[in-house]
Protein backbone atom coordinates (compact mmCIF):
# COMPACT_ATOMS: atom_id res chain seq x y z
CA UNK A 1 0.00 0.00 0.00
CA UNK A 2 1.42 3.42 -0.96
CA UNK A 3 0.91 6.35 1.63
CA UNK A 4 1.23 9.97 0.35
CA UNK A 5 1.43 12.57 2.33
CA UNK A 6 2.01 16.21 2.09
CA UNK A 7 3.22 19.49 4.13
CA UNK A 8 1.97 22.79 4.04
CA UNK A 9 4.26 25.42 4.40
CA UNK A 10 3.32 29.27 5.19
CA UNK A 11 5.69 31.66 3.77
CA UNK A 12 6.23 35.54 5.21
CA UNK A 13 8.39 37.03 2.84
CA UNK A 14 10.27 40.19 3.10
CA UNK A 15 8.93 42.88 0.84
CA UNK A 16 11.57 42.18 -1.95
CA UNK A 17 11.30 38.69 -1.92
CA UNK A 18 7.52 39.39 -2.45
CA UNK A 19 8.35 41.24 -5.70
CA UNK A 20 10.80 39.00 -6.65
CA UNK A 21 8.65 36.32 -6.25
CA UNK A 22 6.01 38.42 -8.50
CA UNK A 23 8.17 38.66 -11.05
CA UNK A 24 8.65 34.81 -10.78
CA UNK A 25 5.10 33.75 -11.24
CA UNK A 26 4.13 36.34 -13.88
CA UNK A 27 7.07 34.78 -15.90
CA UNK A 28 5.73 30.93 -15.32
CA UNK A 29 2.53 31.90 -16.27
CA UNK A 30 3.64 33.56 -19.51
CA UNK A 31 5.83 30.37 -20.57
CA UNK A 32 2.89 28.00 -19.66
CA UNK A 33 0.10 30.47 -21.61
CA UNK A 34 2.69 29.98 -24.21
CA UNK A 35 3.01 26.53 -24.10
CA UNK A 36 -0.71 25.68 -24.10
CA UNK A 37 -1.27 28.56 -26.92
CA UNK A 38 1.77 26.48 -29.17
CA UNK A 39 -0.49 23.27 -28.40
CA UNK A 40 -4.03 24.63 -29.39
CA UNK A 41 -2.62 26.13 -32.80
CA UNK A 42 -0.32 23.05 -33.69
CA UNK A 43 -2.82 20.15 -33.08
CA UNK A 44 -3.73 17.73 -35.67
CA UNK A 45 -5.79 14.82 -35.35
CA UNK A 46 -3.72 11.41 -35.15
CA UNK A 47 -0.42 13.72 -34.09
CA UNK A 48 1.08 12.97 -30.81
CA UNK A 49 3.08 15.35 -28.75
CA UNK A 50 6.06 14.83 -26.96
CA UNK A 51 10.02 16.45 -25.75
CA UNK A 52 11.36 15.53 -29.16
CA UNK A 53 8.68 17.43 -31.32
């Protein structure tokens, strides 16, 4: 039997790690917009996706 279990963390960060971190997520969420905007316009029936495409 497999057991999964998971933490929660809280974080308090300083004012410039809050920007920092900011700047982080707005650039993750442009490279995954991207990434599901590439797999909308490329898709083809019977074409498979993958790393080496």
């Amino acid at each position: 039997m497999l057991i999964r279990k998971a933490h929660l963390y809280r974080l308090y960060p300083t004012p410039e790690q809050a920007a920092t971190l900011w700047a982080w997520i707005g650039a993750v969420r442009c490279v995954y917009n991207l990434a599901l905007e590439q797999r909308r316009d490329w898709y083809r029936p019977g074409r498979k996706f993958n790393v080496a495409t």
